[in-house]
Protein backbone atom coordinates (compact mmCIF):
# COMPACT_ATOMS: atom_id res chain seq x y z
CA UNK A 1 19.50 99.73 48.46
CA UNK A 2 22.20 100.12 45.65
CA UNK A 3 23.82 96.58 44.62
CA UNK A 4 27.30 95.93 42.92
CA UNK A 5 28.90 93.05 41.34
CA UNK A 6 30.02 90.81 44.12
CA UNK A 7 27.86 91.65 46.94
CA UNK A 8 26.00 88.40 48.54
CA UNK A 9 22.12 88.55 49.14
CA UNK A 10 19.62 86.33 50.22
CA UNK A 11 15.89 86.62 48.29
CA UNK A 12 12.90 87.88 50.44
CA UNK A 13 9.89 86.50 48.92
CA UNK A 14 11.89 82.96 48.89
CA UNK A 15 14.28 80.89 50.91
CA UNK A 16 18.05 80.74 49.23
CA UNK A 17 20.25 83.70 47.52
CA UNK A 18 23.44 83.74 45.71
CA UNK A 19 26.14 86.19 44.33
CA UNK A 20 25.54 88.94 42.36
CA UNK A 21 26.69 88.48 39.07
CA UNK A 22 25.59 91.79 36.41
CA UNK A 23 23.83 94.75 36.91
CA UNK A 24 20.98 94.72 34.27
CA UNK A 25 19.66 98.49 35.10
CA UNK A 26 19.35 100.00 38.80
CA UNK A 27 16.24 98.31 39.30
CA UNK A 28 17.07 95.00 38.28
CA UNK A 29 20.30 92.28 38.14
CA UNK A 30 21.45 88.53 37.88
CA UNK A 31 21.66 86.46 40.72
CA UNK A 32 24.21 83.81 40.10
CA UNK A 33 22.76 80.94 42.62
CA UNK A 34 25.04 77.57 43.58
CA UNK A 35 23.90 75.49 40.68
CA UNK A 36 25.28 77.91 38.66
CA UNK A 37 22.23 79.48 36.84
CA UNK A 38 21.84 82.73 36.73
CA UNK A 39 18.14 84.37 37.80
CA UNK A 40 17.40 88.10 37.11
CA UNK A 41 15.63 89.23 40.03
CA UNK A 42 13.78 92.72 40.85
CA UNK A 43 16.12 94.76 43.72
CA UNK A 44 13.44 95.52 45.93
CA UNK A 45 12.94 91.30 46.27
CA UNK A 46 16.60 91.12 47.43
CA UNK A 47 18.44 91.82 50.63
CA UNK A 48 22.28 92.23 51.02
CA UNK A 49 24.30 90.68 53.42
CA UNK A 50 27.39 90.59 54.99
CA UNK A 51 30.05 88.25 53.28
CA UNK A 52 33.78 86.65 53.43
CA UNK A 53 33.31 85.28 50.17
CA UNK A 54 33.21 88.41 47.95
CA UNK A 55 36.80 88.84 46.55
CA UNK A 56 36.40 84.84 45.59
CA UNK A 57 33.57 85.91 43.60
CA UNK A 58 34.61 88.83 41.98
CA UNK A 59 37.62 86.67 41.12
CA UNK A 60 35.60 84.21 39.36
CA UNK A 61 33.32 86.96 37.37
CA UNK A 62 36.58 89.07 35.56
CA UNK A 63 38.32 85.02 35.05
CA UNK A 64 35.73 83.22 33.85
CA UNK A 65 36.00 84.38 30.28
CA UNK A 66 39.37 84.58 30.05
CA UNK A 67 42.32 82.36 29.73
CA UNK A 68 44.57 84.39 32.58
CA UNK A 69 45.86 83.32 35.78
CA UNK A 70 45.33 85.54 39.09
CA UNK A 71 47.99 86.05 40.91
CA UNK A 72 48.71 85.27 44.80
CA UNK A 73 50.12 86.47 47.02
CA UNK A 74 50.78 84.14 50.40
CA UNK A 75 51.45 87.58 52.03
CA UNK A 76 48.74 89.43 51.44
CA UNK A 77 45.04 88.50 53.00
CA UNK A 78 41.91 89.95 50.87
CA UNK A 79 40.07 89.41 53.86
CA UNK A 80 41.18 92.07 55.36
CA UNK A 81 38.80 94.26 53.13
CA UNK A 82 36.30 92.78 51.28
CA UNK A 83 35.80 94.89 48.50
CA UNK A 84 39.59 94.56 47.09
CA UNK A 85 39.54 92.41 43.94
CA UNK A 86 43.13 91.27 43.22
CA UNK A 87 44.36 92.17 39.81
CA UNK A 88 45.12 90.18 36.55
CA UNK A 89 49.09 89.52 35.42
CA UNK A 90 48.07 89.17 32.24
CA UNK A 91 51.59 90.52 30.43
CA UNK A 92 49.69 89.03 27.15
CA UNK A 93 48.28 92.25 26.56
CA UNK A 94 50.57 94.63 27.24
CA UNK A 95 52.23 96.27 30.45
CA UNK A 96 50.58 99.36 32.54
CA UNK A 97 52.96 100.94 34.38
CA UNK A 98 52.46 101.07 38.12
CA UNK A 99 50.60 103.59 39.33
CA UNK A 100 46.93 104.56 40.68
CA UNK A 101 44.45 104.51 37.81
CA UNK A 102 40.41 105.18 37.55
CA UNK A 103 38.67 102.49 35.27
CA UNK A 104 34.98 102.55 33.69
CA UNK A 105 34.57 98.93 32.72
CA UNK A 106 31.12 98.24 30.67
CA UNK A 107 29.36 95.05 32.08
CA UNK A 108 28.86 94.00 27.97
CA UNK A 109 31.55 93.33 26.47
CA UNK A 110 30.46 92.83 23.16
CA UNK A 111 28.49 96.24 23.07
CA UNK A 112 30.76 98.81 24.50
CA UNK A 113 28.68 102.13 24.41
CA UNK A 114 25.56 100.51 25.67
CA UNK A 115 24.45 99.36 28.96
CA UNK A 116 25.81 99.87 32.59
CA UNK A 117 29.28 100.57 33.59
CA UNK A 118 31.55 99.82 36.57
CA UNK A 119 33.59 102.31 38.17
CA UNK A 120 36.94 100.94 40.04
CA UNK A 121 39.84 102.95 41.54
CA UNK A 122 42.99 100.45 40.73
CA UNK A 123 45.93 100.13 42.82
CA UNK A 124 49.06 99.29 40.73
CA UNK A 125 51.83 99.32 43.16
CA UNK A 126 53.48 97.72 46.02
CA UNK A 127 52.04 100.15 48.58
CA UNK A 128 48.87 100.04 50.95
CA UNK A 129 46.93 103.05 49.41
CA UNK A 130 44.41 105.22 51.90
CA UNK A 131 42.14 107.16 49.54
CA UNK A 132 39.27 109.86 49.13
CA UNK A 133 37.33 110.38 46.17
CA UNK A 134 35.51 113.57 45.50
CA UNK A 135 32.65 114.46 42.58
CA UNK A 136 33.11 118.00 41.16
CA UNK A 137 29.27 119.22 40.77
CA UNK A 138 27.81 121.32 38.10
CA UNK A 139 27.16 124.20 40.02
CA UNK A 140 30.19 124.36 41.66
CA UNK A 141 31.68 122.55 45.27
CA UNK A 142 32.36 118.66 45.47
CA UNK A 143 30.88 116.02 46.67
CA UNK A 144 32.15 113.10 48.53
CA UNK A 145 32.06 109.88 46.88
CA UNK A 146 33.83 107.38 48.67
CA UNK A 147 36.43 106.70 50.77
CA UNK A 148 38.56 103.45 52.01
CA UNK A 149 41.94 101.33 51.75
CA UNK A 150 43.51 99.24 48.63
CA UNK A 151 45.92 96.71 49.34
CA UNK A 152 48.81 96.24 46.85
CA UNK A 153 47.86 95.07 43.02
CA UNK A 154 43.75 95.09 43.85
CA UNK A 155 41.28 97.47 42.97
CA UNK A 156 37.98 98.38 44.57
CA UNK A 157 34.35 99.08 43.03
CA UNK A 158 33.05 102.58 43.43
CA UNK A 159 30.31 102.61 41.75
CA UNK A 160 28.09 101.05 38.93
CA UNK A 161 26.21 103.65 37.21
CA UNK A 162 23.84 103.66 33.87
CA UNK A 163 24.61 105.47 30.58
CA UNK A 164 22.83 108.58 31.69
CA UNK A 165 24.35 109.15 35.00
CA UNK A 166 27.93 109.26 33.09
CA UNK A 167 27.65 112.83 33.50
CA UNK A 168 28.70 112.58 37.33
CA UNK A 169 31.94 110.88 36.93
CA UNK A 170 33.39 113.86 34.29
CA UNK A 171 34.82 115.27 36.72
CA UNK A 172 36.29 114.88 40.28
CA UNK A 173 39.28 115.00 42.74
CA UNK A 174 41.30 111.70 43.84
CA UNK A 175 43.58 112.14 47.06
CA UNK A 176 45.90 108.94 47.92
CA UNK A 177 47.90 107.93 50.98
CA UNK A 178 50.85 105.38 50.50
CA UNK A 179 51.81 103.38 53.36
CA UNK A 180 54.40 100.29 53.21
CA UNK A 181 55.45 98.17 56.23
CA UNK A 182 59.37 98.49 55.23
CA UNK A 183 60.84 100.62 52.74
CA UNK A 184 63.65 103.45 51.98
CA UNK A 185 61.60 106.17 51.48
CA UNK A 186 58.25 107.30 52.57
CA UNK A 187 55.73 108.73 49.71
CA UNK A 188 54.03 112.39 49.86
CA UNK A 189 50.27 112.28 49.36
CA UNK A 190 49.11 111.95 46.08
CA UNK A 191 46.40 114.42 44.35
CA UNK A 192 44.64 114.31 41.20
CA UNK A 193 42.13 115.96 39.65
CA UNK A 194 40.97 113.91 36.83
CA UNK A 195 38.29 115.22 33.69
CA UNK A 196 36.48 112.67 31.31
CA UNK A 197 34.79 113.71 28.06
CA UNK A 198 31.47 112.14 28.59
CA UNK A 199 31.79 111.66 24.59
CA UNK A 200 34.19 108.98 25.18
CA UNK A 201 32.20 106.89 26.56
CA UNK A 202 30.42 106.58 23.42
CA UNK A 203 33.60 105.32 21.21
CA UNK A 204 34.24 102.08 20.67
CA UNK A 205 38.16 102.86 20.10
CA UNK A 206 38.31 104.26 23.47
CA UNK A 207 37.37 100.80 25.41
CA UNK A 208 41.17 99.29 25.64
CA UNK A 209 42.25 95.70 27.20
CA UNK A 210 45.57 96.46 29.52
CA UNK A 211 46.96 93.64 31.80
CA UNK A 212 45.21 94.04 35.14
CA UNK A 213 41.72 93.39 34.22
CA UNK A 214 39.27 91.51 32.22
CA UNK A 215 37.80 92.86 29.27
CA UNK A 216 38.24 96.07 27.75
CA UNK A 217 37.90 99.42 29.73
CA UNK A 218 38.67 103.25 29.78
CA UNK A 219 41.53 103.49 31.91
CA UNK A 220 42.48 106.63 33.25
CA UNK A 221 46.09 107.48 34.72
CA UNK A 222 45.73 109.29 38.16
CA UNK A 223 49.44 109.12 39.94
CA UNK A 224 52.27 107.27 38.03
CA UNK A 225 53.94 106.05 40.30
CA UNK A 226 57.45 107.34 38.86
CA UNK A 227 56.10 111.03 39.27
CA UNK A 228 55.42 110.20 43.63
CA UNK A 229 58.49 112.01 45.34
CA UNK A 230 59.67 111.23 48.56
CA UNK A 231 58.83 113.26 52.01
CA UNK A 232 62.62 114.31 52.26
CA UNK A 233 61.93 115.20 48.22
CA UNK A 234 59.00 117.45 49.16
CA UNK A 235 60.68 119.13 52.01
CA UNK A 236 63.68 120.08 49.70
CA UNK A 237 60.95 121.92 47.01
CA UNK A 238 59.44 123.50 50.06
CA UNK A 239 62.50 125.66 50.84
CA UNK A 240 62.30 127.13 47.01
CA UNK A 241 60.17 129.95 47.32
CA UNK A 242 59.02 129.50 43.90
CA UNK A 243 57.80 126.22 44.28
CA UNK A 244 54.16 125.48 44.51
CA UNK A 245 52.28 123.11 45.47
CA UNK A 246 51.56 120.09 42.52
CA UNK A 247 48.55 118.54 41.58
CA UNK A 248 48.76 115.73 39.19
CA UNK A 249 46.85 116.11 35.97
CA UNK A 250 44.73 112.29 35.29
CA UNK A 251 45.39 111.68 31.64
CA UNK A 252 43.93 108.84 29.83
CA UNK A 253 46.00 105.59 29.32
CA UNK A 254 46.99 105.71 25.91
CA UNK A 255 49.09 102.40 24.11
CA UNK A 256 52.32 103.04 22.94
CA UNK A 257 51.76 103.55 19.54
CA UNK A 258 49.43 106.51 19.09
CA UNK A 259 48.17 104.52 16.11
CA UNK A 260 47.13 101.72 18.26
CA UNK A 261 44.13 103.14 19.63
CA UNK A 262 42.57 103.36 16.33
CA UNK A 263 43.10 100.52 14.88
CA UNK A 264 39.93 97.94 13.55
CA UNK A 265 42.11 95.51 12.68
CA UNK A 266 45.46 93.57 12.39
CA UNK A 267 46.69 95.70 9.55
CA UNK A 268 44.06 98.81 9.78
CA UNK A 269 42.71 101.59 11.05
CA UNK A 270 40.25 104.49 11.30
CA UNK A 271 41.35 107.90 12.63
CA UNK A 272 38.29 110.63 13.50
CA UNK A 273 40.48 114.13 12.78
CA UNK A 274 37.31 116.07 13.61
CA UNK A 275 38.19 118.62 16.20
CA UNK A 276 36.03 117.60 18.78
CA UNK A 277 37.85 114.10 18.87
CA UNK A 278 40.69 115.80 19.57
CA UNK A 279 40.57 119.02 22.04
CA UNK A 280 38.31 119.44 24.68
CA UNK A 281 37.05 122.54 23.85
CA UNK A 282 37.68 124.32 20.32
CA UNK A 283 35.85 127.27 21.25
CA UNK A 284 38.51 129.63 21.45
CA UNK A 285 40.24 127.86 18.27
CA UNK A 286 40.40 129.36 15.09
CA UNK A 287 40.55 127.98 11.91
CA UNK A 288 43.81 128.09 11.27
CA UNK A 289 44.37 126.53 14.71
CA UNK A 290 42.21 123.61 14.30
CA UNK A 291 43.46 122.66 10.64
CA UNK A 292 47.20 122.79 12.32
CA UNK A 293 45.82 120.64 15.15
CA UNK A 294 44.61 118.54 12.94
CA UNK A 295 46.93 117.89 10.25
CA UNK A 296 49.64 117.11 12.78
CA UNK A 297 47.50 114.66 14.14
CA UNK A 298 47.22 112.94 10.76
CA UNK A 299 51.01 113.25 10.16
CA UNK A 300 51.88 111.31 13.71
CA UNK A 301 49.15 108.65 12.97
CA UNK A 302 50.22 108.60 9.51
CA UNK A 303 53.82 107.91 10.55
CA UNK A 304 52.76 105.74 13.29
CA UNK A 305 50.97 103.13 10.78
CA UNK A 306 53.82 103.06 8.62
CA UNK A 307 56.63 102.70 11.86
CA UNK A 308 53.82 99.56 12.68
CA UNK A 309 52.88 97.94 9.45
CA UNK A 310 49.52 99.09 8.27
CA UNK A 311 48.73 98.57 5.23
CA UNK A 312 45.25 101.09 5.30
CA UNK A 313 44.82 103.45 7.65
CA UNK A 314 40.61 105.88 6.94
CA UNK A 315 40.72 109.04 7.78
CA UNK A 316 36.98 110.77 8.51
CA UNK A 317 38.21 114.33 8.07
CA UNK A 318 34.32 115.48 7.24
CA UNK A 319 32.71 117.11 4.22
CA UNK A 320 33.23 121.18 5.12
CA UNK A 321 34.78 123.34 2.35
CA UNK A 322 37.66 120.81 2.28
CA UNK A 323 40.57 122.90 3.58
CA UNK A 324 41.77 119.70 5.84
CA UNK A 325 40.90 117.15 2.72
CA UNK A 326 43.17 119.52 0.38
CA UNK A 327 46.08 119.84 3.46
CA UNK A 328 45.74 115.82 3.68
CA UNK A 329 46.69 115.20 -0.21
CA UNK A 330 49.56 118.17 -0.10
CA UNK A 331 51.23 116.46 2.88
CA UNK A 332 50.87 112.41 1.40
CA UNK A 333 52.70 114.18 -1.72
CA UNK A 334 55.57 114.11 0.75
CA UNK A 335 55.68 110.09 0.61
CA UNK A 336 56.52 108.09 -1.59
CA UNK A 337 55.00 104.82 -0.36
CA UNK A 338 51.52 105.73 -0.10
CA UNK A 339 48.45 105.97 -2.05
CA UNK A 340 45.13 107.70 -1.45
CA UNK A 341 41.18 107.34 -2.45
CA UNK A 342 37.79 108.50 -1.45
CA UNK A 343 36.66 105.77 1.45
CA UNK A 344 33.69 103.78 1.22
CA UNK A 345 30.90 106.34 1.25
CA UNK A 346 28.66 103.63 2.13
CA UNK A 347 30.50 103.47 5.67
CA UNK A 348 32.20 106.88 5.55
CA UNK A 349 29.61 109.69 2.98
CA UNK A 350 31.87 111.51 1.04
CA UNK A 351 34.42 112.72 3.97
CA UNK A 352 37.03 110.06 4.50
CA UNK A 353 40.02 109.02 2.90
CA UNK A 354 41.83 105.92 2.30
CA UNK A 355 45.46 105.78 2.59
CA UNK A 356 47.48 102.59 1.34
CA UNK A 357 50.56 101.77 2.62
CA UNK A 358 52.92 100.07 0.84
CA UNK A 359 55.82 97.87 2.65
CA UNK A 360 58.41 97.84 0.51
């Protein structure tokens, strides 16, 4: 039997249970028990059963740790389903814009590329949501994942999966009904097909906090809610012959400042400008290509830490026969505010550079 955060069980080899509180590996988790110790305890010793308390626990895992208040809603009953998990308001760190969003949340915080991971589908609007989640597999076809109902501002486990099963979730197919007791307009179905690097998992930088959860996570944007057209919309596109049927692209959530994502500290920053950190596939890429792809990556990062206030911004641009290293020190000739050295090769070997900013 496959547990997830939340669920409620009851030990077989002893009388009592309790919550469960972290996945340790698939054969093993914590059982958080009323005195408020935790006790791991082997799956096979455990049996699940049915609850009206989960969304009250789940509540108190992702709040526990942090200073944020949960918001309610006197309208809305989570007991309705019990796997929604309301979502934070936390405008502290930022504001996501509403939409439908896929998030891989590792259960330690402290250690982001080790250790098991939680998948949730997040519903960030005002609308009921009716969805259907399908796997793309390796040799072709899809598999069916999960299926269900999100009320507005919750979000719903899917799955809780180990570093090597990351693989599975790279690729897939989200499909989303919208449903709202009173409103103007009614919303078309939603489709997505979303793709995740399995590489990213495996990057610190790419673990972000946003508003609606705890901790940090990779958040992936299915449907903005902005790009959801009406039924009356849809009809109108259907009488151009030349329209076609649209499937929304899942892009990662990026922060606003593309500099954001890498920074390490208040007032720094390491960029990776190695190709494979920043196309999917360079295989059909020459070298030309890549070194343009590259060195406008470093100019918008570049200008990004300056329009922000970095003062050093490292960036790994790799050993090779130093056509991007050379490019790099012809285009910070263009400033007049900067300055440049080798980076620590301690940290870095002999491929990064530092670039100082100055403020004045």
């Amino acid at each position: 039997m496959k547990f997830k955060v939340g669920d409620k069980v009851k030990f077989l080899n002893e009388s009592g249970g309790g919550i469960i509180s972290k996945i340790i590996s698939p054969g093993l988790v914590n059982v958080a028990i009323e005195d408020g110790f935790e006790i791991p305890t082997m799956t096979s010793e455990l049996l699940k059963i049915d609850i009206d308390a989960t969304v009250e626990s789940a509540k108190n895992l992702f709040s526990e740790d942090y200073d944020v208040e949960i918001p309610q809603n006197p309208e809305t009953s989570y007991e309705n389903d019990e796997r929604n998990i309301p979502l934070l308001n936390d405008r502290a760190r930022g504001v996501l814009n509403l939409g439908v969003y896929l998030a891989f949340v590792p259960h330690d915080q402290k250690w982001l590329i080790t250790g098991m991971i939680d998948v949730y589908l997040v519903n960030h609007t005002p609308y009921d949501i009716l969805y259907s989640i399908f796997i793309e597999k390796e040799r072709g076809g899809f598999a069916g994942q999960d299926y269900g109902s999100i009320i507005p501002e919750a979000m719903v486990i899917l799955d809780t999966i180990d570093r090597e099963e990351i693989g599975k979730w790279s690729k897939g197919v989200v499909q989303v009904l919208f449903h709202k007791d009173n409103d103007d307009k009614v919303l078309s179905p939603g489709n997505s097909h979303f793709k995740v690097k399995p590489t990213r998992f495996y990057n610190e930088n790419g673990y972000k906090e946003s508003s609606v959860m705890a901790g940090k996570a990779i958040i992936i944007s299915l449907m903005p809610l902005s790009a959801q057209i009406s039924l009356f919309e849809s009809e109108i596109a259907k009488k151009d012959e030349t329209a076609a049927f649209v499937v929304n692209e899942a892009k990662p959530v990026e922060p606003e400042h593309i500099i954001d994502k890498h920074k390490t500290g208040p007032n720094e920053a390491v960029v990776d400008l190695h190709i494979y950190e920043l196309v999917e596939n360079s295989s059909d890429l020459d070298n030309s290509a890549m070194l343009k792809i590259q060195l406008d990556y470093f100019t918008r990062c570049l200008e990004s830490a300056m329009a922000n206030n970095l003062t050093k911004v490292t960036f790994i641009h790799g050993v090779g026969k130093g056509a991007l290293k050379a490019a790099i020190k012809e285009r910070l000739s263009e400033y007049e505010n900067v300055e440049y050295r080798d980076a620590s090769m301690q940290q870095f070997g002999y491929g990064a550079t530092d670039v100082i900013i100055s403020r004045h």
